[in-house]
Protein backbone atom coordinates (compact mmCIF):
# COMPACT_ATOMS: atom_id res chain seq x y z
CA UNK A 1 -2.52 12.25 -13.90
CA UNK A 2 -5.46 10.97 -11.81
CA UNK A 3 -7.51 7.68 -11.77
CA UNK A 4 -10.54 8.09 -9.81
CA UNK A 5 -11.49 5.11 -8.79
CA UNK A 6 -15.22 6.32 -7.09
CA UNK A 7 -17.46 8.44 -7.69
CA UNK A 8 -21.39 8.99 -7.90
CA UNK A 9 -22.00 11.79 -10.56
CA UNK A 10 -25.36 10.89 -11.64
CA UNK A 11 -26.09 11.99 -7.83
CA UNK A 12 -29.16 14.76 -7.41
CA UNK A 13 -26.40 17.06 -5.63
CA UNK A 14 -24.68 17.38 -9.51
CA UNK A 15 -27.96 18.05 -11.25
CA UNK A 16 -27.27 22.03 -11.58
CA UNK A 17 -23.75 21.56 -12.74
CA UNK A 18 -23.18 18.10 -13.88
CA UNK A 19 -22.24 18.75 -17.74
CA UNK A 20 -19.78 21.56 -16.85
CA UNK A 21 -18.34 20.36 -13.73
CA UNK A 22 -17.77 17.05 -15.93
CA UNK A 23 -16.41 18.71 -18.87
CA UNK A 24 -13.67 20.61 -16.78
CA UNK A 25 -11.94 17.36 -15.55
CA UNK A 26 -9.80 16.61 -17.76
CA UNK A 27 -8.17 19.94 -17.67
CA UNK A 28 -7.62 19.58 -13.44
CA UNK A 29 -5.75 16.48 -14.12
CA UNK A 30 -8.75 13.66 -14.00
CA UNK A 31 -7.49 11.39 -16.41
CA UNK A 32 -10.31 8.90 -16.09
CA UNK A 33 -13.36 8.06 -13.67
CA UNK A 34 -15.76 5.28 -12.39
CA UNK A 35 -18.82 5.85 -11.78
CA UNK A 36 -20.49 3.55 -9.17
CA UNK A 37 -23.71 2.25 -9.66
CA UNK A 38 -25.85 1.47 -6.28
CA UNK A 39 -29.18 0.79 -7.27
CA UNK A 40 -30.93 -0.27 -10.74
CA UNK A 41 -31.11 3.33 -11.78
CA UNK A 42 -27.55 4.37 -11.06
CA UNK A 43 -26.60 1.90 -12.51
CA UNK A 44 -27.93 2.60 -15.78
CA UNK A 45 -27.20 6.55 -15.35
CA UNK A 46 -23.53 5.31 -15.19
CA UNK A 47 -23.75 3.80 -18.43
CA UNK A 48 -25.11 6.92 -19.74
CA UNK A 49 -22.38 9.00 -18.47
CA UNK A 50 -20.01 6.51 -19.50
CA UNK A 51 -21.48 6.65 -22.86
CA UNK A 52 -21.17 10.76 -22.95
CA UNK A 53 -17.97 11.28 -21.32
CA UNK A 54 -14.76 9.24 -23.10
CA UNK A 55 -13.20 9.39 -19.29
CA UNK A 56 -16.04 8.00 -17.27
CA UNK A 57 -16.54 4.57 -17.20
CA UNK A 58 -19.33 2.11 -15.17
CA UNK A 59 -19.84 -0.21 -12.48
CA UNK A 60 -23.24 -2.04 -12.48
CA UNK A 61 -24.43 -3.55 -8.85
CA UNK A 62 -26.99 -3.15 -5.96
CA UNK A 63 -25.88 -1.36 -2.74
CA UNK A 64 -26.81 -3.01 0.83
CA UNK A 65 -29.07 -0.10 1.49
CA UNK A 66 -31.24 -0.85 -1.65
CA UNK A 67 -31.63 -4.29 -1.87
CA UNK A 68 -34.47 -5.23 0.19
CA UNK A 69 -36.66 -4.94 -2.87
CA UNK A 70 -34.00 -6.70 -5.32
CA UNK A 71 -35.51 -9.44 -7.55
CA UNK A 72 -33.86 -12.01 -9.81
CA UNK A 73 -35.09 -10.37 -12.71
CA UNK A 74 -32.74 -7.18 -11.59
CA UNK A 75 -30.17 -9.58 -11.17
CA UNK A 76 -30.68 -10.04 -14.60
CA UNK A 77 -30.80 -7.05 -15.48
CA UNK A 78 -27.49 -6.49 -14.43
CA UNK A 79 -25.85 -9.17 -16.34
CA UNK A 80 -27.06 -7.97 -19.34
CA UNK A 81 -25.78 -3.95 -18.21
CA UNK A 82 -22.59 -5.56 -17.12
CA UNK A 83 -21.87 -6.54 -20.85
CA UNK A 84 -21.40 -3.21 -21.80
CA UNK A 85 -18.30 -1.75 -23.52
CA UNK A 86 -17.82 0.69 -20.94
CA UNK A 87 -18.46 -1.42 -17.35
CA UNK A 88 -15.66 -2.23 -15.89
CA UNK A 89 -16.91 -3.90 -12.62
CA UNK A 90 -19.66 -4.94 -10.67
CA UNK A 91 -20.70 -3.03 -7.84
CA UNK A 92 -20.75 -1.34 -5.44
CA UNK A 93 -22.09 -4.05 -3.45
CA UNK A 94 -21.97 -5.51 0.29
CA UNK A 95 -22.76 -5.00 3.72
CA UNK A 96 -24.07 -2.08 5.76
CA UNK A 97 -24.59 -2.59 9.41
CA UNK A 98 -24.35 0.92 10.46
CA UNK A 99 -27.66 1.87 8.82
CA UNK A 100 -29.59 -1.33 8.74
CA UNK A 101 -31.42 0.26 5.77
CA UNK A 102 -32.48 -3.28 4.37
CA UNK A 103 -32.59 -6.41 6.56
CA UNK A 104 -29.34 -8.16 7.34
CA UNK A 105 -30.66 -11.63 5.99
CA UNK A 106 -31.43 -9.58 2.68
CA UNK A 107 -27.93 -7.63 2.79
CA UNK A 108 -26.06 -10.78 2.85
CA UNK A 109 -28.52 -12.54 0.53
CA UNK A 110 -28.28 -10.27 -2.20
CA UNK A 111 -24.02 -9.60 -1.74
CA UNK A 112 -23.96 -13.24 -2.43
CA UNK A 113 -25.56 -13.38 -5.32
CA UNK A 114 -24.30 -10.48 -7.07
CA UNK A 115 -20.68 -12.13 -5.97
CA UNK A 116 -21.47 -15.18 -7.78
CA UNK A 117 -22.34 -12.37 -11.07
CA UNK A 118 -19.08 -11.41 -10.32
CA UNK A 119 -17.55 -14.60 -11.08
CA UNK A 120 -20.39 -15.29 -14.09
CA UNK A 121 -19.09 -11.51 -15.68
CA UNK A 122 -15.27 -12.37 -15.01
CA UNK A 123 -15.07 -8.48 -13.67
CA UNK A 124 -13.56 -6.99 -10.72
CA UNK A 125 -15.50 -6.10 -7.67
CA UNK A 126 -16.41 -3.05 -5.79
CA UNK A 127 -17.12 -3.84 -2.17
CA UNK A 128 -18.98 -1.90 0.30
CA UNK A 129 -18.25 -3.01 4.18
CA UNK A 130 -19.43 -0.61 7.31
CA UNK A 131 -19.58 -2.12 10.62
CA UNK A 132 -19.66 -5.22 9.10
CA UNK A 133 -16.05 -6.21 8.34
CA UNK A 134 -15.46 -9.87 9.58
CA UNK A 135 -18.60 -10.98 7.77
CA UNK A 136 -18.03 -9.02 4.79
CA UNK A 137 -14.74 -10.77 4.18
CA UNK A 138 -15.89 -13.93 5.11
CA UNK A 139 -18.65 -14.20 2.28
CA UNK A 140 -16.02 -12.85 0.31
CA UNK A 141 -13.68 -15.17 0.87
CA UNK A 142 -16.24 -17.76 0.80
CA UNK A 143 -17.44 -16.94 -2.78
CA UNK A 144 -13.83 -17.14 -4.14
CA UNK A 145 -13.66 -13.98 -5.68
CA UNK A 146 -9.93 -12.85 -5.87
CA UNK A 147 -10.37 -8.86 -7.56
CA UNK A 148 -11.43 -6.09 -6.91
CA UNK A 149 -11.89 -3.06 -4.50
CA UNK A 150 -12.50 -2.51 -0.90
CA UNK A 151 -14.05 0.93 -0.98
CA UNK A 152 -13.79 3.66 1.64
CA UNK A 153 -11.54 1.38 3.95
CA UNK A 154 -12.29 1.16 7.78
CA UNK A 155 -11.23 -2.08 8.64
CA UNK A 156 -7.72 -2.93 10.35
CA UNK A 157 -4.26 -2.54 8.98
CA UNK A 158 -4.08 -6.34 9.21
CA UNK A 159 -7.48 -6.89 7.64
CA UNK A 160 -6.42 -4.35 4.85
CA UNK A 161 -3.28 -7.22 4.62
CA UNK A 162 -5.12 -10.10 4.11
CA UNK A 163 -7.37 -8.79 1.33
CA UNK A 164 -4.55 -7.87 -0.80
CA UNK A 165 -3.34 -11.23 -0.46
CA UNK A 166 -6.74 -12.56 -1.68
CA UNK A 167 -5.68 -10.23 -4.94
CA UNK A 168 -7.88 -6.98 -4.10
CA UNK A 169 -7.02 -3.13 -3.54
CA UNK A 170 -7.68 -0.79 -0.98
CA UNK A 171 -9.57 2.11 -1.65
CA UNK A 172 -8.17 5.67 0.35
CA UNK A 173 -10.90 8.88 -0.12
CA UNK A 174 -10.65 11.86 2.28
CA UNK A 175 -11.01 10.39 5.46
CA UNK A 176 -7.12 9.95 5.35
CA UNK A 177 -6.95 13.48 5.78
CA UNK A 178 -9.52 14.08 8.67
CA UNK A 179 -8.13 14.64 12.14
CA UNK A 180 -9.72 11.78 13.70
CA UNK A 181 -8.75 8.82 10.91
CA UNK A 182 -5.45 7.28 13.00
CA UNK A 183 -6.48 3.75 11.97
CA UNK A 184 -6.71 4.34 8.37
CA UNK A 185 -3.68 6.35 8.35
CA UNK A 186 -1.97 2.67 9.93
CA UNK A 187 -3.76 1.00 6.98
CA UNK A 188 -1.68 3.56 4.25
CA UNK A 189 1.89 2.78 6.59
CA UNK A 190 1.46 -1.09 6.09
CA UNK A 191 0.12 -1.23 2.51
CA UNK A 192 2.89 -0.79 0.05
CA UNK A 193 1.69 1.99 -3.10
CA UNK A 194 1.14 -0.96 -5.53
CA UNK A 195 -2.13 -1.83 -3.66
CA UNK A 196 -4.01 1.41 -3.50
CA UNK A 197 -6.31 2.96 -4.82
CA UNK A 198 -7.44 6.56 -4.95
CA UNK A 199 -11.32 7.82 -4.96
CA UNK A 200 -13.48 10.30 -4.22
CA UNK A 201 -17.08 9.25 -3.08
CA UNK A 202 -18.12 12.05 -4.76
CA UNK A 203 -20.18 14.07 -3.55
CA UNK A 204 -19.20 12.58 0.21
CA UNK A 205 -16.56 12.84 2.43
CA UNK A 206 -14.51 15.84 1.12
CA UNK A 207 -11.39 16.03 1.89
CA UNK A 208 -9.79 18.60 4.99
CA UNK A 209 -9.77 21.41 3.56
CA UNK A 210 -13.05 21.10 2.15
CA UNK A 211 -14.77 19.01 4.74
CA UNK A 212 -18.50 19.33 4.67
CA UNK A 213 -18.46 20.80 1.57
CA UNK A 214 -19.77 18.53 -1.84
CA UNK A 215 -17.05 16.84 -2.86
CA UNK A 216 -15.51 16.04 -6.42
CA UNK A 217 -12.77 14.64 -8.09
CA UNK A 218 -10.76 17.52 -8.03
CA UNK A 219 -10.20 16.72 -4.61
CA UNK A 220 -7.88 13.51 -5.49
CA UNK A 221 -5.28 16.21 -4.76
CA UNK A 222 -5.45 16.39 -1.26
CA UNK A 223 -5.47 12.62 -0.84
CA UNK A 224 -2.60 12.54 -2.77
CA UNK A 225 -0.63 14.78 -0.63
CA UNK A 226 -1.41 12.92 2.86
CA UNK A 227 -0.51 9.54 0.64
CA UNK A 228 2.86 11.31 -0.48
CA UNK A 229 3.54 12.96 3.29
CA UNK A 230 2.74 9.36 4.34
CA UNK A 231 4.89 7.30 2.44
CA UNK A 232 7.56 9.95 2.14
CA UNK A 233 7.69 10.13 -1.64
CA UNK A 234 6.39 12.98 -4.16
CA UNK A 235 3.11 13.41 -5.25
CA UNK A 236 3.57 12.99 -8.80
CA UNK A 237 4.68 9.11 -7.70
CA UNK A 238 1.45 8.57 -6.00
CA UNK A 239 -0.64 9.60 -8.68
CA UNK A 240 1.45 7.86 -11.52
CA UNK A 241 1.09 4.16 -9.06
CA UNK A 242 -2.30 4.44 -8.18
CA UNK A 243 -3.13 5.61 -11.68
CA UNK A 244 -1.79 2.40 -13.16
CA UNK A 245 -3.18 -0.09 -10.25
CA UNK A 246 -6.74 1.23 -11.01
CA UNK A 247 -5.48 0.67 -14.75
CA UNK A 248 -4.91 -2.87 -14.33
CA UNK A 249 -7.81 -3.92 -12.56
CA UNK A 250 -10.19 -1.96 -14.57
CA UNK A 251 -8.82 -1.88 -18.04
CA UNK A 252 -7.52 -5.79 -18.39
């Protein structure tokens, strides 16, 4: 019924309760999961979920607040990982100018040359933009890369409109449902269905009514119900689109 199209499971905040919580899925209606890589070792803990679980699947890539000490040979490291059975994009990668966790020269470095693995793998991307939109979609559009995800959205309804004409989706968590997230509700008004995406961020930013709490995939409910109250169409229909958009960029 669900596609989640986000999630970090190999997190420290699952270590307790990982193989259970993971095993249950299926039976809440998680169909299938990504599982984002963000560093060199979540990366490769992906692939080991994704090798456990027949629902989880892998992205490979180097978030902006880890790549300060990112070397070529990760880079090709990655390439090799990315060849796996079970990846099915690279990322997530991009900028972060909220945090300034690694140098800005380095962020935008690094997001350009993971962009160009992008292209080398011939796999959609999973893009990570805070406080940094402009620029982010400027390198993206500069690189030529035409697939893939914007994740957690908090750019403008308009932005949100140009990147799906450059061919990616928008990804909608549980900020849709917080009190205070007017712009992103605009964003889920303008898009039509057919260019959304659904995702967790597990374990961050649950969903009202578990706000604050860790969040998990079995939360995909609740941001299915604000999509559905949005677009004024059942619940069932949201989860049956997004569940094949996430299909065709991920399983092509």
């Amino acid at each position: 019924m669900y596609f989640e199209s986000h999630a970090h499971y190999d997190d420290k905040r699952f270590d307790k309760d990982r193989e259970e919580l993971l095993s249950s899925l299926p039976s809440f209606g998680i169909d299938y999961v990504v599982n984002i890589g963000c560093d060199m070792k979540s990366s490769k803990k992906s692939i080991e979920l994704s090798e456990k679980y027949d629902y989880i699947y892998a992205s490979v890539g180097v978030h902006p607040h880890d790549v300060e000490n990112m070397t070529e040979d990760d880079l090709a490291t990655l390439r090799q990982l990315a060849n796996h059975k079970k990846v099915v994009a690279i990322g997530e990668i991009g900028l972060d100018y909220y945090y300034d966790t690694s140098p800005r020269d380095t962020q935008r470095y690094w997001f350009k040359r993971q962009l160009e693995l992008v292209k080398e793998c011939n796999k959609p991307v999973i893009i990570h933009s805070r406080e940094a939109s402009q620029e982010c979609f400027d390198i993206i559009k500069e690189s030529g890369v035409n697939e893939g995800v914007i994740h957690c959205y908090s750019g403008s309804p308009e932005m949100a409109l140009e990147y799906v004409k450059m061919g990616f989706y928008i990804g909608i968590g549980g900020v849709l449902t917080f009190s205070n997230a007017k712009k992103l509700v605009e964003v889920a008004k303008v898009l039509d269905l057919e260019n959304i995406l659904i995702e967790t961020d597990s374990p961050y930013l649950s969903p009202v009514p578990n706000r604050g709490q860790r969040n998990d995939s079995r939360n995909l409910e609740f941001v299915v119900k604000k999509l559905a109250e949005i677009k004024g169409i059942s619940e069932k229909e949201v989860a049956d689109i997004t569940s094949f958009n996430a299909k065709k960029i991920f399983f092509k």
